[in-house]
Structures are given as structure tokens and as C-alpha cells.
Protein backbone atom coordinates (compact mmCIF):
# COMPACT_ATOMS: atom_id res chain seq x y z
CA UNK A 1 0.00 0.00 0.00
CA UNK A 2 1.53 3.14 -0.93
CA UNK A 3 0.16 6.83 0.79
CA UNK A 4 0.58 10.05 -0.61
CA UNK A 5 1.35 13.29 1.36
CA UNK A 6 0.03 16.11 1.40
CA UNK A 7 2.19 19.83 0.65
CA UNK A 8 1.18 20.24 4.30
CA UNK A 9 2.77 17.22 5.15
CA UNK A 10 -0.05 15.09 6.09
CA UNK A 11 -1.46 11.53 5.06
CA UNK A 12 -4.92 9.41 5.13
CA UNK A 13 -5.35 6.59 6.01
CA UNK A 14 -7.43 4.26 4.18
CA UNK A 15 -10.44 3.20 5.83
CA UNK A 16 -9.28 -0.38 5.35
CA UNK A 17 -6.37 0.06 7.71
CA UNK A 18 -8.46 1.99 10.22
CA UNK A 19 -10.72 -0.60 10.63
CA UNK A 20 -7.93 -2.75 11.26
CA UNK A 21 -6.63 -0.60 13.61
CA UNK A 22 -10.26 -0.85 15.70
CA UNK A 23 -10.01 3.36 15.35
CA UNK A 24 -12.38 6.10 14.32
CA UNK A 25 -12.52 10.03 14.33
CA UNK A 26 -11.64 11.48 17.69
CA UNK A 27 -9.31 8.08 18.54
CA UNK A 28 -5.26 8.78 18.82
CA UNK A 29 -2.69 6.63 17.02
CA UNK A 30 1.10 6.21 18.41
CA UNK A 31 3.81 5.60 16.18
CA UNK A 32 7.03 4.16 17.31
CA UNK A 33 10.51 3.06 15.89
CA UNK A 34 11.49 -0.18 15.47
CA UNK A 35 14.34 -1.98 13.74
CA UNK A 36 12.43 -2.61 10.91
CA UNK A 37 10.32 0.91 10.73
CA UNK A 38 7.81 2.73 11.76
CA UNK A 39 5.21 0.53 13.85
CA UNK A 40 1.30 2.09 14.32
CA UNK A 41 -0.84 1.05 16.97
CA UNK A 42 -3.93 2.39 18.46
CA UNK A 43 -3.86 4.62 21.71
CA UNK A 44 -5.89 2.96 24.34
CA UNK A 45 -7.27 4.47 27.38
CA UNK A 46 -5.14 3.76 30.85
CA UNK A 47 -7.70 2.81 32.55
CA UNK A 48 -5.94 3.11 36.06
CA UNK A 49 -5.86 6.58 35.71
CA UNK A 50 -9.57 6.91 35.95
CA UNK A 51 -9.96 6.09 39.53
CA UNK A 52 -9.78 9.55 40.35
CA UNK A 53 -12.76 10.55 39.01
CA UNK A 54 -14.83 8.10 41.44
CA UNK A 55 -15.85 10.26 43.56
CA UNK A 56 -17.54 12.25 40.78
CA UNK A 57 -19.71 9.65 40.06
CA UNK A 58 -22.88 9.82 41.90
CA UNK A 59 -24.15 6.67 43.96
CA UNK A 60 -26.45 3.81 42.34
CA UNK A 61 -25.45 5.23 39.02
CA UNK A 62 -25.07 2.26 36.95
CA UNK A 63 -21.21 0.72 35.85
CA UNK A 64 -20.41 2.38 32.47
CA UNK A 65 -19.36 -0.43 29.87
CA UNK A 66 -16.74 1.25 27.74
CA UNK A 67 -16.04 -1.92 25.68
CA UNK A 68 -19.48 -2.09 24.43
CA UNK A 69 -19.18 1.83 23.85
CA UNK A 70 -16.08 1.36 21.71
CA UNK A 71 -18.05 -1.29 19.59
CA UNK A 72 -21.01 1.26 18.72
CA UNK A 73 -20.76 2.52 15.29
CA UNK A 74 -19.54 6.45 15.21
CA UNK A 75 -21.94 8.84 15.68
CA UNK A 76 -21.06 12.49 14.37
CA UNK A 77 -23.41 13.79 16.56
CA UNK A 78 -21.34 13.44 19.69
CA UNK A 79 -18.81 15.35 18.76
CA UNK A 80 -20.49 18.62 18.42
């Protein structure tokens, strides 16, 4: 597969290789050097870092499932 870029320096990625990828608008992508190139991998949320927010949510709210959230299809709407 071969990408152009862009005069501003910038490339898209084929909706194939998103999909692979398990990303959409809004996700983050990190790119690291190997020995062979350039490797891409999604940006996943560190979960651990959410237990401070605990306390924000209110009691006998119910447990948020954000693996079934991931799996929903993108909705444009949300990002407004």
C-alpha cells in the first residue's frame, strides 16, 4: 500500500487500515521506531488513571461499559 502526502505534510489513512486498527474520528494513534520501521498502533485508554474521578460519580449510578461503547458505530453527533 503506498500513501501520498500532502504539501502540508499530512497523510490518510485508508479506511481499510483503520478498521484494522479498531479506530475512528476522535481516537489517537502512536507511532514508534522499530528496527524494521515505523510501527502504528492504536492509543488505548489507561484505565488506572480513571480512579480519580470516582468520587464524581454519583451513587447507584449504573457501571459504564466502555467496551461495548467502543463497539457502537460512530456517531457524528457526539462530537459537536
Amino acid at each position: 500500500m503506498v500513501l501520498k502526502i500532502s504539501p502540508n505534510r499530512e497523510v490518510t489513512l485508508p479506511s481499510e487500515v483503520m478498521d484494522a486498527l479498531g479506530v475512528g474520528p476522535g481516537d489517537q494513534l502512536e507511532i514508534t521506531e522499530g528496527p524494521d520501521g515505523f510501527i502504528l498502533r492504536p492509543r488505548r485508554i489507561d484505565y488506572s488513571s480513571l480512579g480519580t474521578l470516582k468520587d464524581k460519580i454519583p451513587p447507584g449510578h449504573p457501571a459504564f461499559d466502555i467496551e461495548s461503547f467502543r463497539k457502537r458505530p460512530y456517531d457524528p453527533s457526539l462530537r459537536d
